[in-house]
N, C-alpha and C. Protein backbone atom coordinates (compact mmCIF):
# COMPACT_ATOMS: atom_id res chain seq x y z
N UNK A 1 4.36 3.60 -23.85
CA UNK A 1 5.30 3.35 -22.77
C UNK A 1 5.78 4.66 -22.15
N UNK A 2 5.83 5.85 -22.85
CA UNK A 2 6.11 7.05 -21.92
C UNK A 2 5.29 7.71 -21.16
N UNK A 3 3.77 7.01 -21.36
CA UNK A 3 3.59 7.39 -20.13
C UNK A 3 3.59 6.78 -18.59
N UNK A 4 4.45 5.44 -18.88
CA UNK A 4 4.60 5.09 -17.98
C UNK A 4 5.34 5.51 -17.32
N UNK A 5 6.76 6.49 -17.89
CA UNK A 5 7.73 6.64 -17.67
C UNK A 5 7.30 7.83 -16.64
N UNK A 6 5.89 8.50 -17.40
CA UNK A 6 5.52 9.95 -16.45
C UNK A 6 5.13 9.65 -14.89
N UNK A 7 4.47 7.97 -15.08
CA UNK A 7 3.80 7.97 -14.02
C UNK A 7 4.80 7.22 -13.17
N UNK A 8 5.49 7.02 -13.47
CA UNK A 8 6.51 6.56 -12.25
C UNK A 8 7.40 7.64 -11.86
N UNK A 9 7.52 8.60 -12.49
CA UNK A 9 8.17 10.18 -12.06
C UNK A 9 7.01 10.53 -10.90
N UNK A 10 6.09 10.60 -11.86
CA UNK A 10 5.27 11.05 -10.66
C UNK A 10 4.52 10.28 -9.28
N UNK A 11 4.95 9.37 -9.26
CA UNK A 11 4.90 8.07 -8.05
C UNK A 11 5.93 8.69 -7.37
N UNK A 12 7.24 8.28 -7.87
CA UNK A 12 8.54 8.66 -7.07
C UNK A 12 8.56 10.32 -6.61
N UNK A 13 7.88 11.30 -7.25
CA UNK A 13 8.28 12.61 -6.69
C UNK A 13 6.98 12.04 -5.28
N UNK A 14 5.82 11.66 -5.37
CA UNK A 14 5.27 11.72 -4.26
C UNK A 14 5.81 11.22 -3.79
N UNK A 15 6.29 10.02 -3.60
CA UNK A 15 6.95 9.48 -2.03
C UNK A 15 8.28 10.33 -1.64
N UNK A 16 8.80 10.96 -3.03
CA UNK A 16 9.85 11.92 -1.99
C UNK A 16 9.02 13.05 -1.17
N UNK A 17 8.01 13.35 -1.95
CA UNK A 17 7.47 14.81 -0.57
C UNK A 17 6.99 14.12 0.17
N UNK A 18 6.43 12.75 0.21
CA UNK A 18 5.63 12.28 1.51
C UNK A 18 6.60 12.01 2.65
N UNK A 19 7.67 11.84 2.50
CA UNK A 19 8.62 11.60 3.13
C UNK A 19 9.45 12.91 3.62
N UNK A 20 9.55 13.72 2.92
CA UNK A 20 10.11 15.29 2.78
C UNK A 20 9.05 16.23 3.67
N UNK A 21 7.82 15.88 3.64
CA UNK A 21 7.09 16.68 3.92
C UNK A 21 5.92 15.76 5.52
N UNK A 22 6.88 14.90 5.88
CA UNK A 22 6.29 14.25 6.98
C UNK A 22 5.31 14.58 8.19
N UNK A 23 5.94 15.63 8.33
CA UNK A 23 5.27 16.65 9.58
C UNK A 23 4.13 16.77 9.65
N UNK A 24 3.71 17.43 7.85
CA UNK A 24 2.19 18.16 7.37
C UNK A 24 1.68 16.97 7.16
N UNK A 25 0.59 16.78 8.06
CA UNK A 25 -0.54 16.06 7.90
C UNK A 25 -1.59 15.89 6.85
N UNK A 26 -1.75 17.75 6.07
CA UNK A 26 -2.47 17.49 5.03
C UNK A 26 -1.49 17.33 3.73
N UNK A 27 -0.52 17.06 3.67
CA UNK A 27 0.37 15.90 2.48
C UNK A 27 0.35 14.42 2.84
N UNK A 28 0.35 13.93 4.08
CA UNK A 28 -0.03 12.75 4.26
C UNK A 28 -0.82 11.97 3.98
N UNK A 29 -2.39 12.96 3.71
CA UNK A 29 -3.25 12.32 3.43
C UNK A 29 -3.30 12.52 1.69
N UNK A 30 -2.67 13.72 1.47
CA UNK A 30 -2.84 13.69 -0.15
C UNK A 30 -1.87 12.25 -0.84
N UNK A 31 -0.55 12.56 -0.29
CA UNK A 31 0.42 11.75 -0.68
C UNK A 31 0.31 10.23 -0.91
N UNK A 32 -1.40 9.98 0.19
CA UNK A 32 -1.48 8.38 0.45
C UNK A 32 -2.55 8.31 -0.75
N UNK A 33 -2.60 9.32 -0.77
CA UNK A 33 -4.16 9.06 -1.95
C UNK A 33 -3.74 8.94 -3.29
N UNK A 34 -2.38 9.73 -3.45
CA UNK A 34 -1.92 9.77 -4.82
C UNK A 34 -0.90 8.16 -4.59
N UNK A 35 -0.37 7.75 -3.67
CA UNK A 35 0.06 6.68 -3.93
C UNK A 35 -1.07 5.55 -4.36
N UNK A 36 -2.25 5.00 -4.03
CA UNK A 36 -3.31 4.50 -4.64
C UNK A 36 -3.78 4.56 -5.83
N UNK A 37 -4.06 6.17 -6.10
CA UNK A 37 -4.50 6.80 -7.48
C UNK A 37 -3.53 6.90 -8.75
N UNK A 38 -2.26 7.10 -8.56
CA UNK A 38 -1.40 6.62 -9.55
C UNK A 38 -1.40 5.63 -10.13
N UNK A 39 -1.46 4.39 -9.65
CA UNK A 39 -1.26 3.38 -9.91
C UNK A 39 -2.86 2.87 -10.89
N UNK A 40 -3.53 2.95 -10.21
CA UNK A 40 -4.82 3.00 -10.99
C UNK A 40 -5.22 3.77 -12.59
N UNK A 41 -4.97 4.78 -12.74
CA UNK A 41 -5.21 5.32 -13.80
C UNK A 41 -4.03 4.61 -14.71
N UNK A 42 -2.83 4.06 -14.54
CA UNK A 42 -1.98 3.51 -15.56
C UNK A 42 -2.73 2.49 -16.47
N UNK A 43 -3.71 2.06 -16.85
CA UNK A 43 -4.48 0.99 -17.04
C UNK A 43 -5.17 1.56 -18.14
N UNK A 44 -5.62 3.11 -18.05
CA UNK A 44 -6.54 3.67 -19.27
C UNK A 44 -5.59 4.36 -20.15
N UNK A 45 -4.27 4.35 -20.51
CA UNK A 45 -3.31 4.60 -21.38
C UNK A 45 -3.28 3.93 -22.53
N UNK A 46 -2.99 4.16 -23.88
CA UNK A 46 -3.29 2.62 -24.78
C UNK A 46 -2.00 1.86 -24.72
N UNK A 47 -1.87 0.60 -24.91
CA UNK A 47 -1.26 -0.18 -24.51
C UNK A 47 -1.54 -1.75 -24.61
N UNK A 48 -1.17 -2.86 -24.67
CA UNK A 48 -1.15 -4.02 -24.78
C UNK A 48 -1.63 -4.56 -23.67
N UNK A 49 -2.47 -5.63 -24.23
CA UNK A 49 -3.16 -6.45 -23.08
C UNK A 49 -2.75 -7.45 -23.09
N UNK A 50 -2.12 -8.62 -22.06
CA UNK A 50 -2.24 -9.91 -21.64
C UNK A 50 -3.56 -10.94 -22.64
N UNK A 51 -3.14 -11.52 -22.69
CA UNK A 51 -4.01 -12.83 -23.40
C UNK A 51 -4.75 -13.67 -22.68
N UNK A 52 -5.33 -13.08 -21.64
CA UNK A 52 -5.91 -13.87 -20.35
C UNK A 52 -7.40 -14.49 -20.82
N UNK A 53 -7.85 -15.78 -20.30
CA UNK A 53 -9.20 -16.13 -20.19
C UNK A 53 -9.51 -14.83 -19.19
N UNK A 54 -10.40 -13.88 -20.07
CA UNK A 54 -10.70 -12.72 -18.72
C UNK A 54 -11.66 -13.00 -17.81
N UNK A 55 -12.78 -13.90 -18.20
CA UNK A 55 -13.40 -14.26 -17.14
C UNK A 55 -12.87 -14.29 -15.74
N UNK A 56 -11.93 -15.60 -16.17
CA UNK A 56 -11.73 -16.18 -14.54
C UNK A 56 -10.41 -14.75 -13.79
N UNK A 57 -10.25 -14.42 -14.92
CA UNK A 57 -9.08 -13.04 -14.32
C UNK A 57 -9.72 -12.24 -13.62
N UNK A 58 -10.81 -12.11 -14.23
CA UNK A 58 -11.83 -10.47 -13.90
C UNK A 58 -12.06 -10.71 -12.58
N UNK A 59 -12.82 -12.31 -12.42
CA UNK A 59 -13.60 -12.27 -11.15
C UNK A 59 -12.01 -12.94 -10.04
N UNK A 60 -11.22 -13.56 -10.37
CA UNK A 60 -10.47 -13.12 -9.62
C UNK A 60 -9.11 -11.71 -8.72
N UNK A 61 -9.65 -10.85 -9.42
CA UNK A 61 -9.59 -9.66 -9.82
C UNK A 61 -10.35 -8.89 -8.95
N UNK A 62 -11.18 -9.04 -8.73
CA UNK A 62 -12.39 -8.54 -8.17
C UNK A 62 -12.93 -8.78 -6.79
N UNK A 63 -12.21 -10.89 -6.49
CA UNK A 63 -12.13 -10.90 -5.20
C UNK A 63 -10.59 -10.29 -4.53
N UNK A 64 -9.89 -10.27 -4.80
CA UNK A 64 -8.48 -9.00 -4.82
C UNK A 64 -8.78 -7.95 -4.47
N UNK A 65 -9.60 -7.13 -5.03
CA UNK A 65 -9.95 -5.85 -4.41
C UNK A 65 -11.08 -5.40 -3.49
N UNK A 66 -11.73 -7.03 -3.13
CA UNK A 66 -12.65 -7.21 -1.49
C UNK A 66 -11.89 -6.99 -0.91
N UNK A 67 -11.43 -8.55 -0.85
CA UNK A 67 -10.23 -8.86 0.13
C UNK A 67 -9.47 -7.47 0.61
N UNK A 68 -8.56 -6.68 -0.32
CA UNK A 68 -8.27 -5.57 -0.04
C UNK A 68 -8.52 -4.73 0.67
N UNK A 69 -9.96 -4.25 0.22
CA UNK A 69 -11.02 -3.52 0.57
C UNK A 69 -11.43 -3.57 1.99
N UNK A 70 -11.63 -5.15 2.45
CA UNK A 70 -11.25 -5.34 3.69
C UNK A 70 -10.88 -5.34 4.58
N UNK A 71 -9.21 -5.48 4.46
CA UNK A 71 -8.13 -5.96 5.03
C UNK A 71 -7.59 -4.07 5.65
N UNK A 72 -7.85 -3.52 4.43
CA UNK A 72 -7.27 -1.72 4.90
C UNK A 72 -8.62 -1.82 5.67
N UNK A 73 -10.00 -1.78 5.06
CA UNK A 73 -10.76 -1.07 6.26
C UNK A 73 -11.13 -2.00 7.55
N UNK A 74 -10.59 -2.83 7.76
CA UNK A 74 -10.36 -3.55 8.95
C UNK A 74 -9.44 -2.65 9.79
N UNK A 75 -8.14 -2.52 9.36
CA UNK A 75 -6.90 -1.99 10.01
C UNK A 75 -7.46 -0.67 9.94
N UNK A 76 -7.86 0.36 9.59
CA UNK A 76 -8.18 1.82 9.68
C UNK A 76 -9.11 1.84 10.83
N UNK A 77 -10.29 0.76 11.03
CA UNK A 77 -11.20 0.66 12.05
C UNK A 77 -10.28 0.76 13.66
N UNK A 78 -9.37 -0.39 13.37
CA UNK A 78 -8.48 -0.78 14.55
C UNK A 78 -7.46 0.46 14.97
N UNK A 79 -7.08 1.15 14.32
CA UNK A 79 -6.45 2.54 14.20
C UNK A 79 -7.27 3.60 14.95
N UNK A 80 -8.44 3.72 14.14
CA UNK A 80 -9.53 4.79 15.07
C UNK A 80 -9.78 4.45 16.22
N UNK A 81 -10.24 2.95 16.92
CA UNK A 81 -10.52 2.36 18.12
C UNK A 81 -9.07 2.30 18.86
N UNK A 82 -8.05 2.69 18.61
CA UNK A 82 -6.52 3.12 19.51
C UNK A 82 -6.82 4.85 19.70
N UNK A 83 -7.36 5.44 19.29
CA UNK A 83 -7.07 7.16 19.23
C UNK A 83 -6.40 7.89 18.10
N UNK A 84 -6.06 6.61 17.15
CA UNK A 84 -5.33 7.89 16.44
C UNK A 84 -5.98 7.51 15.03
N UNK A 85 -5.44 8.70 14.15
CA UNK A 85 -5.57 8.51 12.66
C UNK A 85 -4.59 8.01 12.10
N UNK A 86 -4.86 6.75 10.84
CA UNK A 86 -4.08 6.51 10.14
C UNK A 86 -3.15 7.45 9.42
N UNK A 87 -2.74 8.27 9.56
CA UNK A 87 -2.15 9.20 8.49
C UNK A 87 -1.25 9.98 9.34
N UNK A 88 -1.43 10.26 10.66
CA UNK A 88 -0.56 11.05 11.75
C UNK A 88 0.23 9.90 12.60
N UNK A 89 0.94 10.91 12.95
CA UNK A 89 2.05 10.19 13.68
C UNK A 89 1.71 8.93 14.77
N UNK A 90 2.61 7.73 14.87
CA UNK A 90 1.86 6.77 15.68
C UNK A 90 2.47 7.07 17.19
N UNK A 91 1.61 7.34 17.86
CA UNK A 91 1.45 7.35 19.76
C UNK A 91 1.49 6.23 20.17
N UNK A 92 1.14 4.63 19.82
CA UNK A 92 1.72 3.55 20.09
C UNK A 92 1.42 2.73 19.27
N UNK A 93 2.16 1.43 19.31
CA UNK A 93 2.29 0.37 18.78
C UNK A 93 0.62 -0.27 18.98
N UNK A 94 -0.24 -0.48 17.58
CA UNK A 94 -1.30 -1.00 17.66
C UNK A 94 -1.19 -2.83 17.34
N UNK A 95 -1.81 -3.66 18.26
CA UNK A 95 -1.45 -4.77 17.96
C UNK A 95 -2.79 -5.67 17.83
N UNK A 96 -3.92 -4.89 17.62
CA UNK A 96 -4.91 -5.43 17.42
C UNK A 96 -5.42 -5.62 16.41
N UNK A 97 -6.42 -6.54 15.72
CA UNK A 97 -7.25 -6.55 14.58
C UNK A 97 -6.25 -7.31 13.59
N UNK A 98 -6.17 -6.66 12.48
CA UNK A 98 -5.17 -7.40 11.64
C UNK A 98 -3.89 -7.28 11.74
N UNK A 99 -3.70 -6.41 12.83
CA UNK A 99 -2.41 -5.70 13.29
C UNK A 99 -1.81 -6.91 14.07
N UNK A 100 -2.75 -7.96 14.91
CA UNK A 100 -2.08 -9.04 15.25
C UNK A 100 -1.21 -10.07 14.65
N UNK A 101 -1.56 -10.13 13.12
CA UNK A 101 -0.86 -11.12 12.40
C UNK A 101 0.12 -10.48 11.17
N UNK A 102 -0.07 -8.89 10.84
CA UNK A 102 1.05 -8.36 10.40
C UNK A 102 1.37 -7.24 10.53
N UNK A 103 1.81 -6.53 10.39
CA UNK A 103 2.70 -5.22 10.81
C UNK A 103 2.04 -4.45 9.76
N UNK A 104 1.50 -4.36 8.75
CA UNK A 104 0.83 -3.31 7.87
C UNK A 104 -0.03 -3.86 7.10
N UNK A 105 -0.95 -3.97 7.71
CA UNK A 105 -2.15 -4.58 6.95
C UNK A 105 -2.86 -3.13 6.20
N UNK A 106 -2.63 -2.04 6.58
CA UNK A 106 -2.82 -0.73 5.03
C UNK A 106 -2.35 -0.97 3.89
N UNK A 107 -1.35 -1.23 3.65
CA UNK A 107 -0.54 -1.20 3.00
C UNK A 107 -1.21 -2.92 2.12
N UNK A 108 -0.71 -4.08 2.65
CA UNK A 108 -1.11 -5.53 2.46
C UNK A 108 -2.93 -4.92 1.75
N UNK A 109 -4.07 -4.25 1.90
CA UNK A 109 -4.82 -4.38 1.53
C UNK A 109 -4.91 -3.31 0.36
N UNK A 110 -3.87 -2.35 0.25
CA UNK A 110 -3.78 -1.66 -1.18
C UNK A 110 -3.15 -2.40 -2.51
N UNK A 111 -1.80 -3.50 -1.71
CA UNK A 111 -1.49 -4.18 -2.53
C UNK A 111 -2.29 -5.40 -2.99
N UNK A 112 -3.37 -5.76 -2.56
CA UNK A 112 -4.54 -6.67 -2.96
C UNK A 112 -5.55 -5.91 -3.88
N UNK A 113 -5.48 -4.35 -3.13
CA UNK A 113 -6.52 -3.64 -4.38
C UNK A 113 -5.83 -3.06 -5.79
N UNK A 114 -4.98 -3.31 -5.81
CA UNK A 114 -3.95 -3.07 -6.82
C UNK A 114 -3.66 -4.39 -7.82
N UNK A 115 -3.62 -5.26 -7.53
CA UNK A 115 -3.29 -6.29 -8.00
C UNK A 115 -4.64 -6.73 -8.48
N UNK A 116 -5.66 -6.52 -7.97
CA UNK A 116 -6.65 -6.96 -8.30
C UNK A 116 -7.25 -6.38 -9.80
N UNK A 117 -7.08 -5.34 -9.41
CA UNK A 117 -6.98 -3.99 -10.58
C UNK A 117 -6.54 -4.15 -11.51
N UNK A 118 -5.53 -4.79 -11.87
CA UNK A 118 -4.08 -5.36 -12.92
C UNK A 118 -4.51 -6.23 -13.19
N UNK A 119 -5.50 -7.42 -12.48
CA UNK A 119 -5.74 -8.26 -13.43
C UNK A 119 -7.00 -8.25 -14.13
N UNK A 120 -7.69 -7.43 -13.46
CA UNK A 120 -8.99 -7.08 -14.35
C UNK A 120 -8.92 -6.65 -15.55
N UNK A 121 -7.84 -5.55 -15.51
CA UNK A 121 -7.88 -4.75 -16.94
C UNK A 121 -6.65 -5.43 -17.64
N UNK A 122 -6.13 -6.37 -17.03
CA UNK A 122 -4.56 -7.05 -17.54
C UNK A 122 -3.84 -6.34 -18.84
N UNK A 123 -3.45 -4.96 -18.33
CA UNK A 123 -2.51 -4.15 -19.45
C UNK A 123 -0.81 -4.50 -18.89
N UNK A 124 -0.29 -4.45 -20.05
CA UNK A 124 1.24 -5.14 -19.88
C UNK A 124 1.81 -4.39 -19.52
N UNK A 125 2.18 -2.97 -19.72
CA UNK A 125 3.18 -1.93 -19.07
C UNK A 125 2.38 -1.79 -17.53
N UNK A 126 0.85 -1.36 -17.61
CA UNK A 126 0.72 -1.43 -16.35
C UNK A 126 0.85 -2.50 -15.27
N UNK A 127 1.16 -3.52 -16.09
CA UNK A 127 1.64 -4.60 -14.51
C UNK A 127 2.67 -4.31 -14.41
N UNK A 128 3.90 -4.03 -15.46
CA UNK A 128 5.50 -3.85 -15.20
C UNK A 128 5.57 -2.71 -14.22
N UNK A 129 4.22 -1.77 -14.18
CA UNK A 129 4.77 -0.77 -13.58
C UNK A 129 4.34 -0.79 -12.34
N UNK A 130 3.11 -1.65 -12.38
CA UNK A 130 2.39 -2.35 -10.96
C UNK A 130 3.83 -2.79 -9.76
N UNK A 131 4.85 -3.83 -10.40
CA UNK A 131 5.94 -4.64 -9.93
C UNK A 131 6.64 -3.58 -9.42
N UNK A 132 7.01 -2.43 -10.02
CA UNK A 132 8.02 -1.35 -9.06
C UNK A 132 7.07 -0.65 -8.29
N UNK A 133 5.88 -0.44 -8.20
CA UNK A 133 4.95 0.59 -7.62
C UNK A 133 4.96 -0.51 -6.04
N UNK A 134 4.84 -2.20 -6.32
CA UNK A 134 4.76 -3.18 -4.89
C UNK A 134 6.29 -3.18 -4.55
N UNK A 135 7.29 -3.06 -5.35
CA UNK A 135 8.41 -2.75 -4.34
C UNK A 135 8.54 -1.33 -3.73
N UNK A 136 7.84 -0.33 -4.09
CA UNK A 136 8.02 1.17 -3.34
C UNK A 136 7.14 0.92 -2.25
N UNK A 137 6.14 0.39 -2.59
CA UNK A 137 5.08 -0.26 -1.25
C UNK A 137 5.77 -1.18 0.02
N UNK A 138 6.91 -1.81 -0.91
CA UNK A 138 7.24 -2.29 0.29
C UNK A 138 8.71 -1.32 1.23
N UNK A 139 9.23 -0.91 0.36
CA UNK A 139 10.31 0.59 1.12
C UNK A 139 9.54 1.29 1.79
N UNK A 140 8.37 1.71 1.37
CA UNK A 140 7.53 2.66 2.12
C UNK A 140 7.17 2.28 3.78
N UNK A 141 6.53 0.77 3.57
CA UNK A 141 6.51 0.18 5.27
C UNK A 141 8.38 -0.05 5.42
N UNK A 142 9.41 -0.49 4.57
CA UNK A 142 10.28 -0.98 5.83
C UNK A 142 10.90 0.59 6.20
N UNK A 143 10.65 1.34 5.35
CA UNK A 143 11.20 3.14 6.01
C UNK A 143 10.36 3.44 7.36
N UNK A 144 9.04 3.35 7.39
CA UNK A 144 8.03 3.41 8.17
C UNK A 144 8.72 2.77 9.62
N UNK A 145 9.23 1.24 9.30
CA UNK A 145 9.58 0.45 10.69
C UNK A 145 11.02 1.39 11.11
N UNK A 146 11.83 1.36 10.17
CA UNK A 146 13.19 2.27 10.57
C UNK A 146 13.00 3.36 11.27
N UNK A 147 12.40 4.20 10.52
CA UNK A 147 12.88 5.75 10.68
C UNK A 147 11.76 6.42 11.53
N UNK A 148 10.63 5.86 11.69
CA UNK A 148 9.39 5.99 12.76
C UNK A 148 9.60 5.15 13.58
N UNK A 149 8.77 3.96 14.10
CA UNK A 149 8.23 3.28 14.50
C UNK A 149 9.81 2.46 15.59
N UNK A 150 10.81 1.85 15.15
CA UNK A 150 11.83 1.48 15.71
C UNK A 150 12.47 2.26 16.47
N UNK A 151 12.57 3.83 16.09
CA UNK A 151 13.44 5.10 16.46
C UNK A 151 11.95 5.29 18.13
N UNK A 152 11.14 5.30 17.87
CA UNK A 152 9.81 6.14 18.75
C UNK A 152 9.48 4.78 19.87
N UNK A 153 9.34 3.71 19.45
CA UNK A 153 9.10 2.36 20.32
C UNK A 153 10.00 1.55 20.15
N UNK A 154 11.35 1.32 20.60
CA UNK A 154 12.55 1.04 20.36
C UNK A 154 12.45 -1.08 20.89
N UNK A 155 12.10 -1.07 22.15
CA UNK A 155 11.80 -2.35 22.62
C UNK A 155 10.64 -2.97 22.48
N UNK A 156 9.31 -2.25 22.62
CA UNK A 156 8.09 -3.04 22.00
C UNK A 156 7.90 -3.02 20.78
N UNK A 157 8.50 -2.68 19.42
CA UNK A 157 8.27 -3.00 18.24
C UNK A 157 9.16 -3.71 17.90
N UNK A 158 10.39 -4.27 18.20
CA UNK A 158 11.06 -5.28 18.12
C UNK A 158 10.71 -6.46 18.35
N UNK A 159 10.23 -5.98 19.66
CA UNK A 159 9.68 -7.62 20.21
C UNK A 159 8.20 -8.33 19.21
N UNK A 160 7.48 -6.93 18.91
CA UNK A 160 6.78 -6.90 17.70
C UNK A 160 6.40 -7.78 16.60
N UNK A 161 7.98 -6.92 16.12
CA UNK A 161 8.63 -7.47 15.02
C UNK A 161 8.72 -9.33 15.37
N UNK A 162 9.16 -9.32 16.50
CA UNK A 162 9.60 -10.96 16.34
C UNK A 162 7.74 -11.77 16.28
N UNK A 163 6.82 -11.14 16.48
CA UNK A 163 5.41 -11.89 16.18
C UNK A 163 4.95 -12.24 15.05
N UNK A 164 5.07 -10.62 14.46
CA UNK A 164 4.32 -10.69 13.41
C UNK A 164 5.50 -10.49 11.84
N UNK A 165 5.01 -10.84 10.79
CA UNK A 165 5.29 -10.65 9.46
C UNK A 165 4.97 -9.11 9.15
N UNK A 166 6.02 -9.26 8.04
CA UNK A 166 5.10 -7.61 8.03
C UNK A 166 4.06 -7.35 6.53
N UNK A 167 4.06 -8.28 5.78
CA UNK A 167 2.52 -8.78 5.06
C UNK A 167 2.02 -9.68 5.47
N UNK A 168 3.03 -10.81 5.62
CA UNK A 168 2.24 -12.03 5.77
C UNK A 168 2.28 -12.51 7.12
N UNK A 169 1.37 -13.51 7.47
CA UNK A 169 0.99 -13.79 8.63
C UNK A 169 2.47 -15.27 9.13
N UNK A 170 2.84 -14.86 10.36
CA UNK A 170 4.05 -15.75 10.32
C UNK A 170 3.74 -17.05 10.98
């Protein structure tokens, strides 16, 4: 269990520099990578496993991290076909692709590749730690709508907002 304790130190110090360190583009992209990659390695720690029929876990598990797999490289496609990079600052409100039915489909397809992940290897601290890693996932987009995105497109992301969900499709 302590190293769970490390890896949620070290979850939380990244999202404070990713946030601290907004500007630099090359922390953006590190910061997004270590938010993914953290979470993943919690799984090869020793630790207790769930009592799952793993079969049907694994392979549902597995469609979790398509789906995922998908859903981000759908939205990264739709990102490049606007002009910009996922990782730099947004120049406008993208409302295409999966962007039509929610507000962060990056994010919605890490938390599918994550979850998927958790149930494959179904370790018990790493899901507990899975559960705070999907609520920082979700501070991370509603900081994103606040402190970017609302402040920079004040009337078209509101109106936005009233379309779409911001995982799920409304």
């Amino acid at each position: 269990m302590n190293w769970q304790f490390l890896f949620l130190g070290l979850f939380l110090l990244n999202l404070i520099l990713f946030w601290s360190l907004k500007k630099h583009l090359w922390y953006r992209v590190i910061g997004l990578i270590l938010m993914g990659f953290i979470p993943l390695v919690t799984v090869f720690v020793e630790q207790p496993h769930f009592q799952l029929d793993y079969y049907w876990w694994r392979l549902a598990g597995v469609v979790a991290i398509l789906l995922g797999c998908f859903v981000a490289g759908w939205a990264k496609i739709e990102f490049l076909k606007s002009g910009m990079w996922p990782f730099s600052e947004p120049q406008k409100v993208v409302k295409t692709g999966p962007y039509a039915f929610i507000r962060h489909p990056l994010y919605l397809g890490l938390i599918f590749f994550l979850v998927g992940w958790w149930w494959i290897w179904a370790t018990v601290y790493s899901f507990y730690f899975g559960m705070f890693i999907l609520l920082m996932i979700w501070v991370q987009a509603w900081l994103e709508e606040k402190l970017i995105m609302e402040k920079k497109f004040p009337e078209e992301y509101k109106a936005y907002k009233k379309q779409t969900g911001m995982f799920w499709i409304k």
